[in-house]
N, C-alpha and C. Protein backbone atom coordinates (compact mmCIF):
# COMPACT_ATOMS: atom_id res chain seq x y z
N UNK A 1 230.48 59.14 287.60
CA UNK A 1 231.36 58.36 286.76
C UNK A 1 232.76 58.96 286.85
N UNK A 2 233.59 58.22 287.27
CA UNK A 2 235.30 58.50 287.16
C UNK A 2 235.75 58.16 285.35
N UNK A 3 237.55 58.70 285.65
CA UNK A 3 237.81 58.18 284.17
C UNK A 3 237.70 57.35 284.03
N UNK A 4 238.18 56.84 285.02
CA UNK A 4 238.29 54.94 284.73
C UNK A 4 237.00 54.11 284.43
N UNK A 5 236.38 54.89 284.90
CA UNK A 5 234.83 54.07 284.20
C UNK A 5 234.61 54.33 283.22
N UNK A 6 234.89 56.14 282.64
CA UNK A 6 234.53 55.91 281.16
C UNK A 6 235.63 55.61 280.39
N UNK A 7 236.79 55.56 280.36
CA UNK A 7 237.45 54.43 279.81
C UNK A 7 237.20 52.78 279.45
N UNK A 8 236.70 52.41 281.03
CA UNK A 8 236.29 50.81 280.60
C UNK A 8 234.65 51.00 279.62
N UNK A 9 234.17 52.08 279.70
CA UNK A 9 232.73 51.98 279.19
C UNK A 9 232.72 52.30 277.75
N UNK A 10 234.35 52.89 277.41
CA UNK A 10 234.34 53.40 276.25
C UNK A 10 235.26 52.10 275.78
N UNK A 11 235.92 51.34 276.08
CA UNK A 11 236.96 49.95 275.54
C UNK A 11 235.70 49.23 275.47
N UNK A 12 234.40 48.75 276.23
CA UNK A 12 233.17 47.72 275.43
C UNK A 12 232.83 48.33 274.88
N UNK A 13 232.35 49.47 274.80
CA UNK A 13 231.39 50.16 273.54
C UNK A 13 232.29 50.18 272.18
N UNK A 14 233.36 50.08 272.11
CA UNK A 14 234.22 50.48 270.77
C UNK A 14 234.80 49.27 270.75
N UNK A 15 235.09 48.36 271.61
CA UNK A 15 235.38 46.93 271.31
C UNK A 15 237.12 47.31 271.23
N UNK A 16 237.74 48.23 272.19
CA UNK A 16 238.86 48.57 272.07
C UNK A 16 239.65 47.96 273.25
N UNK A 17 240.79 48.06 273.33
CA UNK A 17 241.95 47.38 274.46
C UNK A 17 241.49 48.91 275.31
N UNK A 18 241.44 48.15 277.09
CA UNK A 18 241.68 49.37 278.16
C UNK A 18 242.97 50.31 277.88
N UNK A 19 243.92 49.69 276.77
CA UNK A 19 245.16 50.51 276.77
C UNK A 19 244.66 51.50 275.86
N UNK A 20 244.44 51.16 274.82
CA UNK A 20 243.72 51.74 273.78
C UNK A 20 242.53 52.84 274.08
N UNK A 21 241.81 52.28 274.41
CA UNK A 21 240.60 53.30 275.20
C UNK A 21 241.04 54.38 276.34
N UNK A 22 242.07 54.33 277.05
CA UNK A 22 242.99 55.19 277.73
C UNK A 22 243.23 56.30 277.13
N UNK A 23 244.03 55.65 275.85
CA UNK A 23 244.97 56.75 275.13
C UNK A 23 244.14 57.87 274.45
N UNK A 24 242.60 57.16 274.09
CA UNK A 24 241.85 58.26 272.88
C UNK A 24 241.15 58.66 274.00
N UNK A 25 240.75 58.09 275.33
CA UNK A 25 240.25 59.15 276.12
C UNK A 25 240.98 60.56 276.99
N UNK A 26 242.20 59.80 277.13
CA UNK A 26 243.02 61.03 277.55
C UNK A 26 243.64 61.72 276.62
N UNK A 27 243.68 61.62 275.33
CA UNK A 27 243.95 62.32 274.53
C UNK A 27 242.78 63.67 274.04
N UNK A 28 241.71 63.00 273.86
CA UNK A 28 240.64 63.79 273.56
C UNK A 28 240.58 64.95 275.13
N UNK A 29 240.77 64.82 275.91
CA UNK A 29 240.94 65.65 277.65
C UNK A 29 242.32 66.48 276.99
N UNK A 30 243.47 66.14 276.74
CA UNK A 30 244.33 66.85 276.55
C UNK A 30 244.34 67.78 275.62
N UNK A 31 243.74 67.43 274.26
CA UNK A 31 243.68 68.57 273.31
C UNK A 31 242.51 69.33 273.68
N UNK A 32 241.14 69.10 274.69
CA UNK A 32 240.90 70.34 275.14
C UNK A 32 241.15 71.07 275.79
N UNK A 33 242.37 70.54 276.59
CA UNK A 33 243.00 70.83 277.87
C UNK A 33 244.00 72.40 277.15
N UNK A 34 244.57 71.58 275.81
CA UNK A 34 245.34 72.64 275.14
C UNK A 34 244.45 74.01 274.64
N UNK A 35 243.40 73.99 273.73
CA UNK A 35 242.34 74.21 273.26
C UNK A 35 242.59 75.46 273.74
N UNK A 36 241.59 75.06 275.54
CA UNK A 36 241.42 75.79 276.08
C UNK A 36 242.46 76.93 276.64
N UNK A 37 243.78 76.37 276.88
CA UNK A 37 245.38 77.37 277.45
C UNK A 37 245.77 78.46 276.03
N UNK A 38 244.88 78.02 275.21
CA UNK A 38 245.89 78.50 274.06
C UNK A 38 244.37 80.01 274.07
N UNK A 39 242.99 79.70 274.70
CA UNK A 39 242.18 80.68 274.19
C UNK A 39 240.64 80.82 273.30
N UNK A 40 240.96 79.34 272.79
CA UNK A 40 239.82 78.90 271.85
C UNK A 40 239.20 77.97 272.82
N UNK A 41 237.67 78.42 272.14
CA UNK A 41 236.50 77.51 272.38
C UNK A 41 236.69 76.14 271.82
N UNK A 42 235.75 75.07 272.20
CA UNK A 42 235.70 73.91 272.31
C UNK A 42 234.39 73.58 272.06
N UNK A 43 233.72 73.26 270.71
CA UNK A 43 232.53 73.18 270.34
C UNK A 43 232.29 71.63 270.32
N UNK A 44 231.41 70.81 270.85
CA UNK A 44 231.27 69.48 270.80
C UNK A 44 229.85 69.52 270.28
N UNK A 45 229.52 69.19 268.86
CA UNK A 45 227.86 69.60 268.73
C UNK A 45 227.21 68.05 269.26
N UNK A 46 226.11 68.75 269.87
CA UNK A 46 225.22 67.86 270.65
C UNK A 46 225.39 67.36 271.94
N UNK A 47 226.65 67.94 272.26
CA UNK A 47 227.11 67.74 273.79
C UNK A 47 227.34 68.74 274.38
N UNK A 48 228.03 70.29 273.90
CA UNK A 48 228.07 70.99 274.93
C UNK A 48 229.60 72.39 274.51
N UNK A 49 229.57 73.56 274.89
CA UNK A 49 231.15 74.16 274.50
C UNK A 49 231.90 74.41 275.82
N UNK A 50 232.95 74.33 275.76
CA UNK A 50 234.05 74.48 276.61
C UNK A 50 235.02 75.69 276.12
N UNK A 51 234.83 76.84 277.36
CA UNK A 51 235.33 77.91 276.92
C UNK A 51 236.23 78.65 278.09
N UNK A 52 236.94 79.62 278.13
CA UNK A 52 237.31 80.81 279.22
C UNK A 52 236.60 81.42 279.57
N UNK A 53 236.55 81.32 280.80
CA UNK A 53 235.26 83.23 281.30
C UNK A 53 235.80 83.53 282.01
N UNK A 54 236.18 85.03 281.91
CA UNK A 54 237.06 86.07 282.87
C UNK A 54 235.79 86.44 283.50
N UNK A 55 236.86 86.54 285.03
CA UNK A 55 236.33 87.11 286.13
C UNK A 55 236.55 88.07 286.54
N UNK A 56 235.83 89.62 286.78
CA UNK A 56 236.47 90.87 286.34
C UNK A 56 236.97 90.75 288.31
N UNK A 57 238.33 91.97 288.36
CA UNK A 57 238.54 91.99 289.65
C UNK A 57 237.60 92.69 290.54
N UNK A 58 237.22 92.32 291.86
CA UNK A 58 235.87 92.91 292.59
C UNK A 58 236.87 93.29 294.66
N UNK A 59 235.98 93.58 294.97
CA UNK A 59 236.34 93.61 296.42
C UNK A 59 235.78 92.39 296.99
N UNK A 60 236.22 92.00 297.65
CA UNK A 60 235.91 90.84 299.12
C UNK A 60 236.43 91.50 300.74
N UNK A 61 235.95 90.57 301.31
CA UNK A 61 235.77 90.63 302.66
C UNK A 61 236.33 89.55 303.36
N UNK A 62 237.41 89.34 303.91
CA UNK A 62 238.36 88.57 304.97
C UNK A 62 237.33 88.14 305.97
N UNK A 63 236.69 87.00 305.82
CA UNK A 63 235.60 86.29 306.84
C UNK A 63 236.25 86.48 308.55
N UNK A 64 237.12 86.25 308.70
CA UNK A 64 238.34 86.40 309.82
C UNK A 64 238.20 87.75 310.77
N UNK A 65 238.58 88.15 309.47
CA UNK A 65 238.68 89.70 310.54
C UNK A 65 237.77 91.10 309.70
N UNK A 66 237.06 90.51 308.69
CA UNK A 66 236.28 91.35 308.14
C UNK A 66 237.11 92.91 307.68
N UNK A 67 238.55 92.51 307.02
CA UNK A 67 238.80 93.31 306.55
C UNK A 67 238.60 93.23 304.97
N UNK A 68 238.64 94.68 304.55
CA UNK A 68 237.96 94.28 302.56
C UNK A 68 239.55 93.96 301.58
N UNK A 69 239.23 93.13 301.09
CA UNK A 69 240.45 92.71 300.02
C UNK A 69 240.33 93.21 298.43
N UNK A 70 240.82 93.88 298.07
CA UNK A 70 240.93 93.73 296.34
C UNK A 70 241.17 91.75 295.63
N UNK A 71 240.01 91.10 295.48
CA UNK A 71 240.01 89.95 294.74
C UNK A 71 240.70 90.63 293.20
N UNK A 72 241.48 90.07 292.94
CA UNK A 72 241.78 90.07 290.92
C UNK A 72 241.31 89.60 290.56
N UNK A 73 241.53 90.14 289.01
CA UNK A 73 240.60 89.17 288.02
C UNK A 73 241.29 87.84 287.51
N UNK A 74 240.52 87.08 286.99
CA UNK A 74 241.19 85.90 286.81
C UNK A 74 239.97 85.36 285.97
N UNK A 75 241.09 84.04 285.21
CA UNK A 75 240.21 83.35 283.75
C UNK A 75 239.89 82.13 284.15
N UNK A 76 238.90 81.48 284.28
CA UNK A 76 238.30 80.00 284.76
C UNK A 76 237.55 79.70 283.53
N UNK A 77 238.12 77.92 283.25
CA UNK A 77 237.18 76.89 282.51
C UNK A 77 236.11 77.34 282.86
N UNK A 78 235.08 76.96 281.50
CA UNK A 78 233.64 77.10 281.86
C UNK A 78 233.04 76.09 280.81
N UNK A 79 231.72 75.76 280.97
CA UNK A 79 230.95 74.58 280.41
C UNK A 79 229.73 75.02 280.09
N UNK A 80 228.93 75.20 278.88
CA UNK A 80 228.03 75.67 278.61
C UNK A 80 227.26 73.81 278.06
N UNK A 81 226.06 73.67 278.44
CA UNK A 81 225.21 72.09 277.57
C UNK A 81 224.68 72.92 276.60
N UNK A 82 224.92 71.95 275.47
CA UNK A 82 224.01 72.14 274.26
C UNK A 82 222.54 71.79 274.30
N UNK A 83 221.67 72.30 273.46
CA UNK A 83 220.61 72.45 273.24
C UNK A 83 220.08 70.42 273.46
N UNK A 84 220.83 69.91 272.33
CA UNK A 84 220.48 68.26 272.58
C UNK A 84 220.93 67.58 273.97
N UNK A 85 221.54 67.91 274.62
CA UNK A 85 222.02 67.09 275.63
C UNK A 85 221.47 68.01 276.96
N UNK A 86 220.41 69.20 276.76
CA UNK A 86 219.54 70.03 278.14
C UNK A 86 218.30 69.46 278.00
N UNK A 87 217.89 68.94 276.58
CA UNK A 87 216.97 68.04 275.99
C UNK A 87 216.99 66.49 276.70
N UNK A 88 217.97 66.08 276.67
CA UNK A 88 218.30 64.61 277.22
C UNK A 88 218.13 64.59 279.15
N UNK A 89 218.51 65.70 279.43
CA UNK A 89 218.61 65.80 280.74
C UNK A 89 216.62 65.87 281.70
N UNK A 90 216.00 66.96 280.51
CA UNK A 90 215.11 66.90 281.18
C UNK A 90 213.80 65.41 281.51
């Protein structure tokens, strides 16, 4: 599913204008978008949390020429499913 599908899937289900259904879907993306830059978790109960997970810095290996690199650490989105929706899946 793209946005645009759940946009149009969310304008019949709510009986809302595609303009309308746009705005509260990309709005709801943006304030986790913020959420998340600012540090805080993102608790959606029954769907799932949206959080930071640092990646501590490690060594790698240059596939190329197999020389070793110092990788840094660095902070990546992460997605944990809630209990109801690992339920729905199985």
């Amino acid at each position: 599913m793209t946005k645009k599908d759940l946009i149009e899937k969310v304008a019949k289900k709510s009986s809302l204008t595609k303009r309308a259904a746009a705005d509260a879907v990309n709005s709801t993306f943006n304030l986790i978008n913020d959420a998340l830059v600012r540090g805080e978790k993102v608790i959606i109960t029954g769907f799932g949390t949206f959080l930071i997970r640092s990646r501590a810095a490690r060594r790698g290996r240059n596939p190329q020429t197999g020389q070793v690199i110092q990788i840094p650490q660095k902070k990546t989105p992460g997605f944990t499913a809630g209990k109801t929706l690992k339920r729905k899946i199985k």
